[in-house]
C-alpha atoms as a PDB file:
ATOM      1  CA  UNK A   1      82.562 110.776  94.906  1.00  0.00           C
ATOM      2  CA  UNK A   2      83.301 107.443  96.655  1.00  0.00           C
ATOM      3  CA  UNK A   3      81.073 105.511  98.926  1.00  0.00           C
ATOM      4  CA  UNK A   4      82.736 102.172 100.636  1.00  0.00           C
ATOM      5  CA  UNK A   5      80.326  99.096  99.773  1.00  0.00           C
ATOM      6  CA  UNK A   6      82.005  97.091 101.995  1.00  0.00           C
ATOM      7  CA  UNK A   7      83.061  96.688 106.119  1.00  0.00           C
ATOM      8  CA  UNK A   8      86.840  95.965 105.059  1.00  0.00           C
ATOM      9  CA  UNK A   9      87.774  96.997 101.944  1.00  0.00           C
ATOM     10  CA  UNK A  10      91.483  97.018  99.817  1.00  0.00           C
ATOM     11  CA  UNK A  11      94.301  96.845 100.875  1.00  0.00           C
ATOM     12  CA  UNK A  12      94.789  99.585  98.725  1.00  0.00           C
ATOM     13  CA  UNK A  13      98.274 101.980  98.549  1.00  0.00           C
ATOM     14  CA  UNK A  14      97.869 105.297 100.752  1.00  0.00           C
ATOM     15  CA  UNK A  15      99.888 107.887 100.044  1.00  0.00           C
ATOM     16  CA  UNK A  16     100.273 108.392 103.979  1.00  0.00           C
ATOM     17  CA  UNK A  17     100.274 105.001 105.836  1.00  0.00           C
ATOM     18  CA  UNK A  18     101.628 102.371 102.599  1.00  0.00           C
ATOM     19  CA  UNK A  19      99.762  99.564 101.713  1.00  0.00           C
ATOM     20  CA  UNK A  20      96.168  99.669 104.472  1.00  0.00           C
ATOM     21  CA  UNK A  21      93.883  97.399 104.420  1.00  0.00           C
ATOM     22  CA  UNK A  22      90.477  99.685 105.551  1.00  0.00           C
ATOM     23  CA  UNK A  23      87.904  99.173 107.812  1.00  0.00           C
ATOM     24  CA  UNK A  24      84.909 100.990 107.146  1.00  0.00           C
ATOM     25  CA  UNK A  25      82.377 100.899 110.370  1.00  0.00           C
ATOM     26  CA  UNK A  26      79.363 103.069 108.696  1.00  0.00           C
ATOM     27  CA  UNK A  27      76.380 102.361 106.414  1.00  0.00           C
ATOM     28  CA  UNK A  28      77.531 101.183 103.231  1.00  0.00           C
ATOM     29  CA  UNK A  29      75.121 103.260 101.466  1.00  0.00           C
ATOM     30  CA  UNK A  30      75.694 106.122 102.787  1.00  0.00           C
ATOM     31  CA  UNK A  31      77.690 108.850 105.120  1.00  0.00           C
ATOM     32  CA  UNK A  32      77.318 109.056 108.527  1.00  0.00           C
ATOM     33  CA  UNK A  33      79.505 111.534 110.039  1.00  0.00           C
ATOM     34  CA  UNK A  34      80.027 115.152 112.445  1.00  0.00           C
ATOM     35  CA  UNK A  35      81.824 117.125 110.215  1.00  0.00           C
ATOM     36  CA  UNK A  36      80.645 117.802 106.684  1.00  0.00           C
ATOM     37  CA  UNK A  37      83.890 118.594 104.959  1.00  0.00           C
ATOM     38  CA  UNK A  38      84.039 120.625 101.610  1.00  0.00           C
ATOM     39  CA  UNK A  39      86.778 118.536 100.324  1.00  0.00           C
ATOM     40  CA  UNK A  40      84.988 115.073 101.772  1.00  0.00           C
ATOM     41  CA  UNK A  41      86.178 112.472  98.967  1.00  0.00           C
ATOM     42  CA  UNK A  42      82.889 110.964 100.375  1.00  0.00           C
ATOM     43  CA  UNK A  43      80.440 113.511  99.067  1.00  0.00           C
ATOM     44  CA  UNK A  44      78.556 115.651 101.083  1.00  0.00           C
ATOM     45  CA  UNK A  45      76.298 114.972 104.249  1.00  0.00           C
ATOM     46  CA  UNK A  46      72.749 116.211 102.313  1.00  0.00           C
ATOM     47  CA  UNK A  47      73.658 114.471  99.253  1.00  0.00           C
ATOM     48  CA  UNK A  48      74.760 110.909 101.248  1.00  0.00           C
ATOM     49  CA  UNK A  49      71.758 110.372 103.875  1.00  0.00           C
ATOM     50  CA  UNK A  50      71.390 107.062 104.890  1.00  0.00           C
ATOM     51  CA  UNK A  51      68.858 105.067 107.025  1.00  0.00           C
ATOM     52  CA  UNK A  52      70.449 102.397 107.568  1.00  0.00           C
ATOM     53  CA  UNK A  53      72.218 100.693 110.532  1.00  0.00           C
ATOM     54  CA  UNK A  54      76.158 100.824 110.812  1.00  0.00           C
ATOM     55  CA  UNK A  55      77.855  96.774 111.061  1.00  0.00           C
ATOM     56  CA  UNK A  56      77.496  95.303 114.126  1.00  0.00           C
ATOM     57  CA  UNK A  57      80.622  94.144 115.934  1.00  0.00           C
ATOM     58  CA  UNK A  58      80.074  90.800 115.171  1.00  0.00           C
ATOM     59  CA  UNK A  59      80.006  91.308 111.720  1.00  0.00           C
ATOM     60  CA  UNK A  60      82.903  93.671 111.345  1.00  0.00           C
ATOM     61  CA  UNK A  61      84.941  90.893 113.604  1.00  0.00           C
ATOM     62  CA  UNK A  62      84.047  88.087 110.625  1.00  0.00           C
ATOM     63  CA  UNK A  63      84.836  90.557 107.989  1.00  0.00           C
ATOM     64  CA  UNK A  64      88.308  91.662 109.121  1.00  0.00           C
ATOM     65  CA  UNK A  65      89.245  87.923 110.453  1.00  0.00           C
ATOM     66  CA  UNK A  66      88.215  86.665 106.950  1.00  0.00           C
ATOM     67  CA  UNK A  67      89.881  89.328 104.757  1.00  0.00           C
ATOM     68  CA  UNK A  68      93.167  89.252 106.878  1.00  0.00           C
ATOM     69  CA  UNK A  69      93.018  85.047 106.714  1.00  0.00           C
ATOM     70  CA  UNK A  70      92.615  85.390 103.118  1.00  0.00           C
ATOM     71  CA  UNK A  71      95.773  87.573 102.703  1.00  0.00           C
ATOM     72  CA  UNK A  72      97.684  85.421 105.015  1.00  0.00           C
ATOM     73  CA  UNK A  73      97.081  82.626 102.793  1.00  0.00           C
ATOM     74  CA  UNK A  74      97.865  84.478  99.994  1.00  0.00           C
ATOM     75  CA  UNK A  75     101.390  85.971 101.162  1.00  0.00           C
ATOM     76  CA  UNK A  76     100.057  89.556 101.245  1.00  0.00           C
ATOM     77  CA  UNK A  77     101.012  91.620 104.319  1.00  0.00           C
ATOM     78  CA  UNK A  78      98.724  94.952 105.012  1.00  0.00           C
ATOM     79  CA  UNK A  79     101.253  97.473 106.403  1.00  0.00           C
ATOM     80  CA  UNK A  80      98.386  99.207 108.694  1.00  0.00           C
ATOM     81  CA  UNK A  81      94.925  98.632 109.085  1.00  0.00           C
ATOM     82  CA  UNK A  82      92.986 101.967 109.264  1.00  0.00           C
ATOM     83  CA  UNK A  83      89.755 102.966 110.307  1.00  0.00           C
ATOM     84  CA  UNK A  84      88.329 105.302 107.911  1.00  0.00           C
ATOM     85  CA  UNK A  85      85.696 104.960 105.544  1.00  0.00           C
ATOM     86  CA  UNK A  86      82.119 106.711 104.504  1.00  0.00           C
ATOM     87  CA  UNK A  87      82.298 108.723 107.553  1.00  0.00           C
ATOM     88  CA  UNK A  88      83.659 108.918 111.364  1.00  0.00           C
ATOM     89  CA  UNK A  89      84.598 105.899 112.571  1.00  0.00           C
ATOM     90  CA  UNK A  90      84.359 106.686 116.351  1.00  0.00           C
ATOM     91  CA  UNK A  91      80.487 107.298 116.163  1.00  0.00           C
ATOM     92  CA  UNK A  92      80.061 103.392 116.068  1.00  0.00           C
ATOM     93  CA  UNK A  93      78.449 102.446 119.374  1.00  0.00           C
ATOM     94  CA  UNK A  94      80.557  99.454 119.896  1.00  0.00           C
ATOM     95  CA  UNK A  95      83.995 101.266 118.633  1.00  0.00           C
ATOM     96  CA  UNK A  96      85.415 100.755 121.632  1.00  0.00           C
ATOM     97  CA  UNK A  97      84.876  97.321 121.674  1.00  0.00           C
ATOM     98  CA  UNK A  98      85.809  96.509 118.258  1.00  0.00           C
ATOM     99  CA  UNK A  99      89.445  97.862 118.589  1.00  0.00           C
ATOM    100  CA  UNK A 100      90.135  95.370 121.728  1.00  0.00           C
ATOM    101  CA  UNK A 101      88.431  92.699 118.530  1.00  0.00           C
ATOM    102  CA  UNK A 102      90.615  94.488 115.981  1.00  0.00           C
ATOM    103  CA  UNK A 103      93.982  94.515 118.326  1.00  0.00           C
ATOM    104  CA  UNK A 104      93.166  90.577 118.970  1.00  0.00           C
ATOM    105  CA  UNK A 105      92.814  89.554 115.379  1.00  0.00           C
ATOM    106  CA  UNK A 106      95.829  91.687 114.447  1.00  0.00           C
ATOM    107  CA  UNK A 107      97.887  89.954 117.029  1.00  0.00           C
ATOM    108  CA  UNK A 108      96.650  86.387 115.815  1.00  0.00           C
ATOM    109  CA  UNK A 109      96.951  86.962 111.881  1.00  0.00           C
ATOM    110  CA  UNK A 110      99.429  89.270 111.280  1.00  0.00           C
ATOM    111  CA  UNK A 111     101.665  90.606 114.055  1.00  0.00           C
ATOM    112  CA  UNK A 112     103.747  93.134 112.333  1.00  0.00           C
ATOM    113  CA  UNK A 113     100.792  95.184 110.898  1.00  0.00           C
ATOM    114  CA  UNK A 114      99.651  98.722 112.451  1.00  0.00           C
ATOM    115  CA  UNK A 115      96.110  99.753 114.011  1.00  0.00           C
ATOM    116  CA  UNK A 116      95.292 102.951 112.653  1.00  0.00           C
ATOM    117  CA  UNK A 117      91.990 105.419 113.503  1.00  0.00           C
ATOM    118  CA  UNK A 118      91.526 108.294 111.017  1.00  0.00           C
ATOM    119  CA  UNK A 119      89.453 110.872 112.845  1.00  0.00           C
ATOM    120  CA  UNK A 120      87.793 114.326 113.056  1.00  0.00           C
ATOM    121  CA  UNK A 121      88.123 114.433 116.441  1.00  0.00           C
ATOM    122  CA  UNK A 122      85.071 115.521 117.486  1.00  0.00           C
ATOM    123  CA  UNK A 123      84.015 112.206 119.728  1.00  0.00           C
ATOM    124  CA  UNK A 124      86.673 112.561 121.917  1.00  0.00           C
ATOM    125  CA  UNK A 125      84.431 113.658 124.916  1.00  0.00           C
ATOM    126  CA  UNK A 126      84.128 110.211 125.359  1.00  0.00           C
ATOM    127  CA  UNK A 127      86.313 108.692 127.819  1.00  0.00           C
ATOM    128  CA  UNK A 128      86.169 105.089 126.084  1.00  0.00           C
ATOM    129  CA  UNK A 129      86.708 106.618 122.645  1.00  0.00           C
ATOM    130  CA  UNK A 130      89.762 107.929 124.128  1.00  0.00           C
ATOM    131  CA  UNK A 131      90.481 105.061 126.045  1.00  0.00           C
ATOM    132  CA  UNK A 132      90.572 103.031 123.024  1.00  0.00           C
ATOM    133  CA  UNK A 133      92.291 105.043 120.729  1.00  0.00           C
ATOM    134  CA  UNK A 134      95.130 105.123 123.639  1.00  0.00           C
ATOM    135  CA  UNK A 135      95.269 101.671 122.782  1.00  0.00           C
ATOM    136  CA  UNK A 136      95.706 101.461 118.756  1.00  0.00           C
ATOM    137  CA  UNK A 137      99.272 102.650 117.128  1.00  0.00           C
ATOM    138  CA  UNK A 138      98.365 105.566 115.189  1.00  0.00           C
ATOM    139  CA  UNK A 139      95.743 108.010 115.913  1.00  0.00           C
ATOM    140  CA  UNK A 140      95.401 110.220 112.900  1.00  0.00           C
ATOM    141  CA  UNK A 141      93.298 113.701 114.031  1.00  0.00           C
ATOM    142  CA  UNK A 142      92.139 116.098 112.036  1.00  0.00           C
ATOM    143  CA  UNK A 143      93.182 119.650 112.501  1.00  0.00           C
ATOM    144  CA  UNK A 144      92.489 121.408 109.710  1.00  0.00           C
ATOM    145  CA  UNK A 145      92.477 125.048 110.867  1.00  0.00           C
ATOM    146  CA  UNK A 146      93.016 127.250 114.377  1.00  0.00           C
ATOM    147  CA  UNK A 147      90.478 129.736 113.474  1.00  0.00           C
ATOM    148  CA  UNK A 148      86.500 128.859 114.103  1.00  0.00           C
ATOM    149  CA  UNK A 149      85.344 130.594 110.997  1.00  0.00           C
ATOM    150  CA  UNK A 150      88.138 128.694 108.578  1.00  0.00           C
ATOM    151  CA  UNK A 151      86.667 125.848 111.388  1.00  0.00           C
ATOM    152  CA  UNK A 152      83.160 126.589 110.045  1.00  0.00           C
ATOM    153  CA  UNK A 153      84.121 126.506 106.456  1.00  0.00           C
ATOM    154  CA  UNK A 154      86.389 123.958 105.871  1.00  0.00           C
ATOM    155  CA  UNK A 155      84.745 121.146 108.342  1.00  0.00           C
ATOM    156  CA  UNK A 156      81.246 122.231 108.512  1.00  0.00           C
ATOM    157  CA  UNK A 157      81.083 120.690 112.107  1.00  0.00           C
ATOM    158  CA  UNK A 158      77.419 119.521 112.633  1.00  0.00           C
ATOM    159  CA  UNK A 159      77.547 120.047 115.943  1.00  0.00           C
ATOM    160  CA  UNK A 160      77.408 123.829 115.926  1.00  0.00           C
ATOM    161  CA  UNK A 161      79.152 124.486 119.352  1.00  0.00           C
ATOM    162  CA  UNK A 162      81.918 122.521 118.288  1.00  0.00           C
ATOM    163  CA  UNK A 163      85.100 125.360 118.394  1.00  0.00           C
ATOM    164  CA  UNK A 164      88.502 125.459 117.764  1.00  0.00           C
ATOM    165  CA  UNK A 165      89.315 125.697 121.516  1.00  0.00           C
ATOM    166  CA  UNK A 166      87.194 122.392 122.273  1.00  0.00           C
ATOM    167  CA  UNK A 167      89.388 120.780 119.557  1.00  0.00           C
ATOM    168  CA  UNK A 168      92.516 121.491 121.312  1.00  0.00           C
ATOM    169  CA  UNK A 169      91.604 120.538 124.601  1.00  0.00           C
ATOM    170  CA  UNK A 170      90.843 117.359 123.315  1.00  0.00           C
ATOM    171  CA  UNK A 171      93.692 116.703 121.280  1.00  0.00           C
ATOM    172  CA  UNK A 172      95.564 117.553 124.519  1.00  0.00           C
ATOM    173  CA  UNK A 173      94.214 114.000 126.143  1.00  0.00           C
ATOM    174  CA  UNK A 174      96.800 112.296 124.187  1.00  0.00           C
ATOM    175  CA  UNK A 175      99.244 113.545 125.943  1.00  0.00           C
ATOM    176  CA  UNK A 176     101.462 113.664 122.758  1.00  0.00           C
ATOM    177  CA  UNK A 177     100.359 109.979 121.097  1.00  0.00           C
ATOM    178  CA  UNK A 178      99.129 111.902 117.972  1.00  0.00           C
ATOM    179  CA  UNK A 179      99.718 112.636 114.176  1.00  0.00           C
ATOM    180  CA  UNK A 180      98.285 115.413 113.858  1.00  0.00           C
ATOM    181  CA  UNK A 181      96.187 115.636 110.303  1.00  0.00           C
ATOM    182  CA  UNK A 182      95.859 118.684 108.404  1.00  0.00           C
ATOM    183  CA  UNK A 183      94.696 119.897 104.398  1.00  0.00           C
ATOM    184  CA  UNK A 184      95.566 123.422 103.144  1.00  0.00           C
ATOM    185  CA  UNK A 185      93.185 124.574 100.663  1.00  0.00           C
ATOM    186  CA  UNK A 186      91.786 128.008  99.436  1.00  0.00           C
ATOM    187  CA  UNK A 187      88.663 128.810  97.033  1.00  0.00           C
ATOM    188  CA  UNK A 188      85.198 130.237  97.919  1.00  0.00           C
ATOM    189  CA  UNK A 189      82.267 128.755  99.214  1.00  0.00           C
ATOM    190  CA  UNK A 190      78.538 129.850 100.091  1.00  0.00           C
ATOM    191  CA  UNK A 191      80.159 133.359  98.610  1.00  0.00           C
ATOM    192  CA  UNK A 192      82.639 133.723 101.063  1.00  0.00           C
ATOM    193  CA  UNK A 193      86.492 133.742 100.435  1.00  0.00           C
ATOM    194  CA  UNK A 194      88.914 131.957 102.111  1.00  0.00           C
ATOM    195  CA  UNK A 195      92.263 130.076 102.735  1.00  0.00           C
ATOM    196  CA  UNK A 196      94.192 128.652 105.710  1.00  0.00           C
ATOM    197  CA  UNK A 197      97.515 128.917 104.085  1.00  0.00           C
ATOM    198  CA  UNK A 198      98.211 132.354 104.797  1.00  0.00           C
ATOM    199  CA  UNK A 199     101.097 133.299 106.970  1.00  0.00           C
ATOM    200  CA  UNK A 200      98.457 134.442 109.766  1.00  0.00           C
ATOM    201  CA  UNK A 201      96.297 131.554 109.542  1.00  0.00           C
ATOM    202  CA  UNK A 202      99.527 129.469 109.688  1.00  0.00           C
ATOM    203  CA  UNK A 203     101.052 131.014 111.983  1.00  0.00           C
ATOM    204  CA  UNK A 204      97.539 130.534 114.481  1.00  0.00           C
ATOM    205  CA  UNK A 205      97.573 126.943 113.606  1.00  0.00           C
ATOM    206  CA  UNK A 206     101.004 125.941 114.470  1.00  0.00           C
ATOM    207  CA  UNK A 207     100.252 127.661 117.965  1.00  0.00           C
ATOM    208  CA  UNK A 208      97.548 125.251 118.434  1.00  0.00           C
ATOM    209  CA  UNK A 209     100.152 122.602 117.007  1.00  0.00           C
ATOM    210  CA  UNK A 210     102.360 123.885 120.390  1.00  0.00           C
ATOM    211  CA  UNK A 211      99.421 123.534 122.711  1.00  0.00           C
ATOM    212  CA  UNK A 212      98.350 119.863 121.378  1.00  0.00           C
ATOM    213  CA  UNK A 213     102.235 118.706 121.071  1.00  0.00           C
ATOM    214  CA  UNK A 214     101.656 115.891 118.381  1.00  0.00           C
ATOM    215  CA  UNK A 215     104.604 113.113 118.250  1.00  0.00           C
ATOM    216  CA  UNK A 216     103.809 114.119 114.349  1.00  0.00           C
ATOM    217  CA  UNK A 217     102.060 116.402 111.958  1.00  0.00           C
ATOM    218  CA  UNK A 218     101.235 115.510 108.413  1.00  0.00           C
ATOM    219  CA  UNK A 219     100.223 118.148 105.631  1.00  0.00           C
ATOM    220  CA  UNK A 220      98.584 117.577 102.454  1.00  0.00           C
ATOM    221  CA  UNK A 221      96.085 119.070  99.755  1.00  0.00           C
ATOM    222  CA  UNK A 222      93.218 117.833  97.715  1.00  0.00           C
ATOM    223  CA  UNK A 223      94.358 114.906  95.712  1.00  0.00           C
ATOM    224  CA  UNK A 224      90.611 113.350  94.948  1.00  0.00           C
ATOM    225  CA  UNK A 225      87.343 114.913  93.538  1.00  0.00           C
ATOM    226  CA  UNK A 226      85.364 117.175  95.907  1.00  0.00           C
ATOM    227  CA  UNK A 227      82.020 117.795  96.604  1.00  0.00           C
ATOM    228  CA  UNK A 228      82.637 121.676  96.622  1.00  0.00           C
ATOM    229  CA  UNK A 229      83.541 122.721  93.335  1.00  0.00           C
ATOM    230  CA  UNK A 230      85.415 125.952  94.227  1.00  0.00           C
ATOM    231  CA  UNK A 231      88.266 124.598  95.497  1.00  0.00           C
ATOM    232  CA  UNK A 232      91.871 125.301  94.931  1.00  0.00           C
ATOM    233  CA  UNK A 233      94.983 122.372  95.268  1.00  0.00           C
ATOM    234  CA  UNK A 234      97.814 123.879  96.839  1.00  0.00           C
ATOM    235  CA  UNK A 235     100.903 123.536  95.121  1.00  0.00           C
ATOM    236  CA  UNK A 236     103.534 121.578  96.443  1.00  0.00           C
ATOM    237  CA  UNK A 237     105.907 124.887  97.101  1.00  0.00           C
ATOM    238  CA  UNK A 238     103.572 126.297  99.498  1.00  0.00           C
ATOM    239  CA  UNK A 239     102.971 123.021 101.177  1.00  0.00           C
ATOM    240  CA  UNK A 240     107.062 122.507 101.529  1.00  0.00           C
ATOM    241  CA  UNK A 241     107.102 126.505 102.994  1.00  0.00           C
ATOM    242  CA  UNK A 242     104.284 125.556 105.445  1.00  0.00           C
ATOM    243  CA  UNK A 243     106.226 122.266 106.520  1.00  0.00           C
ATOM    244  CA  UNK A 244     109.588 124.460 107.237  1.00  0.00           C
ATOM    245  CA  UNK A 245     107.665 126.493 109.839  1.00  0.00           C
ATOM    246  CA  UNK A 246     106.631 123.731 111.524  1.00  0.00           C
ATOM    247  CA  UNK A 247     109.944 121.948 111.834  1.00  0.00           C
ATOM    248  CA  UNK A 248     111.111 125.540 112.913  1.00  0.00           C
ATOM    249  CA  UNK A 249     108.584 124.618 115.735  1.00  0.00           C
ATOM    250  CA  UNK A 250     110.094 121.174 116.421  1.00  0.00           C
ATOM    251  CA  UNK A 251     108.137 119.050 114.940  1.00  0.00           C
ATOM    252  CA  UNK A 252     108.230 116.274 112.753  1.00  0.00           C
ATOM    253  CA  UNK A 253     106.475 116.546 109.417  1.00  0.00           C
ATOM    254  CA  UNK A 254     105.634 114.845 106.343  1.00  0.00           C
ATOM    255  CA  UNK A 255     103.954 116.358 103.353  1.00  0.00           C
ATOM    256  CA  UNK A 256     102.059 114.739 100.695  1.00  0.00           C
ATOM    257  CA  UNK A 257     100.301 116.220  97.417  1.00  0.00           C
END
């Protein structure tokens, strides 16, 4: 399992956004997040606690203006910067505020370079976490599956009246400025059975794909370690058939192993 030691870390090569420099904006010893995710590369929530304080702004401002300096100097160009890290990125108090910081510093150092928020979407009842995320190029939210058990499963929200249909309607305040993020995995876990590639759970999730209208949807399965041991990858076939029904829909997708 990884844990991020550090408030910017890389630039490292993603297999979805090219070569991202990350910004990590929880504890560095720990997780700190609102979904507890059975494939989280990060470990799980019980096994991650942490008492300490996520960065202040101030300190994730230095970080980011000294790391992107440093590149500068040394000819290297980050493709994207991306919010990520040991946990959900919009919890941070001062998130808001720190993408205006991020936006400036981008601007000043290098110009050509995306902002980038991977998310689980689950702060977006907050009008200045949406306001913000309006403001960044990419917003990268996680729909994993239309079906609150699969829901229950998969992303383990912690909030435990967190539902499907609450998902949606908040992916909906994008109006469209949205890749939509989603993993397709099968196995067992806590003795129950399950997998959100069949054609019914497919075909529930690209109805909620219709209702939030993403400008983009990427698929992919478990590439890293997971906490969860009883896991299955998907193979790439099924991943390609999946993607075909969703261009059917009329939307753009990528898909990534």
């Amino acid at each position: 399992m990884i844990l991020f030691d550090k408030i910017v870390y890389g630039p490292v090569h993603s297999r979805r956004l090219g070569v991202s420099l990350g910004v990590n904006l929880s504890p560095s010893d720990g997780k700190r997040c609102t979904f507890d995710c059975i494939y989280c590369e990060c470990g799980l929530n019980a096994d991650r606690r942490t008492s300490s304080s996520a960065s202040s702004r101030e300190n994730v401002k230095r970080a980011l203006t000294e790391t992107l300096a440093q590149m500068q100097s040394d000819g290297v160009k980050p493709d994207v910067i991306t919010f990520s890290g040991n946990g959900e990125p919009t919890m941070h108090p001062d998130f808001a505020a720190i993408i205006n910081d991020t936006l400036q510093i981008r601007d000043a150092l290098c110009p050509a370079a995306k902002v980038a928020v991977l998310s689980n979407s689950t702060m977006l009842h907050k009008p200045e976490v949406v306001e913000a995320l309006m403001k960044v190029d990419d917003n990268l939210m996680k729909f994993d599956a239309a079906d609150n058990d699969l829901l229950n499963i998969i992303d383990q929200p912690v909030v435990h009246n967190f539902t499907v249909e609450k998902l949606i309607e908040q992916l909906r305040l994008f109006n469209g400025k949205l890749t939509v993020q989603s993993i397709f995995l099968k196995g067992e876990h806590r003795g129950v059975a399950f997998d959100n590639t069949t054609d019914e759970n497919v075909a529930r999730w690209i109805e909620g794909l219709k209702r939030i209208q993403p400008q983009k949807v990427m698929i992919y399965a478990i590439n890293r370690e997971t906490p969860v041991k009883t896991l299955e990858k998907i193979p790439i076939e099924t991943l390609e058939a999946i993607a075909a029904k969703v261009r059917e829909a009329g939307f753009e997708v990528s898909v990534s192993e």
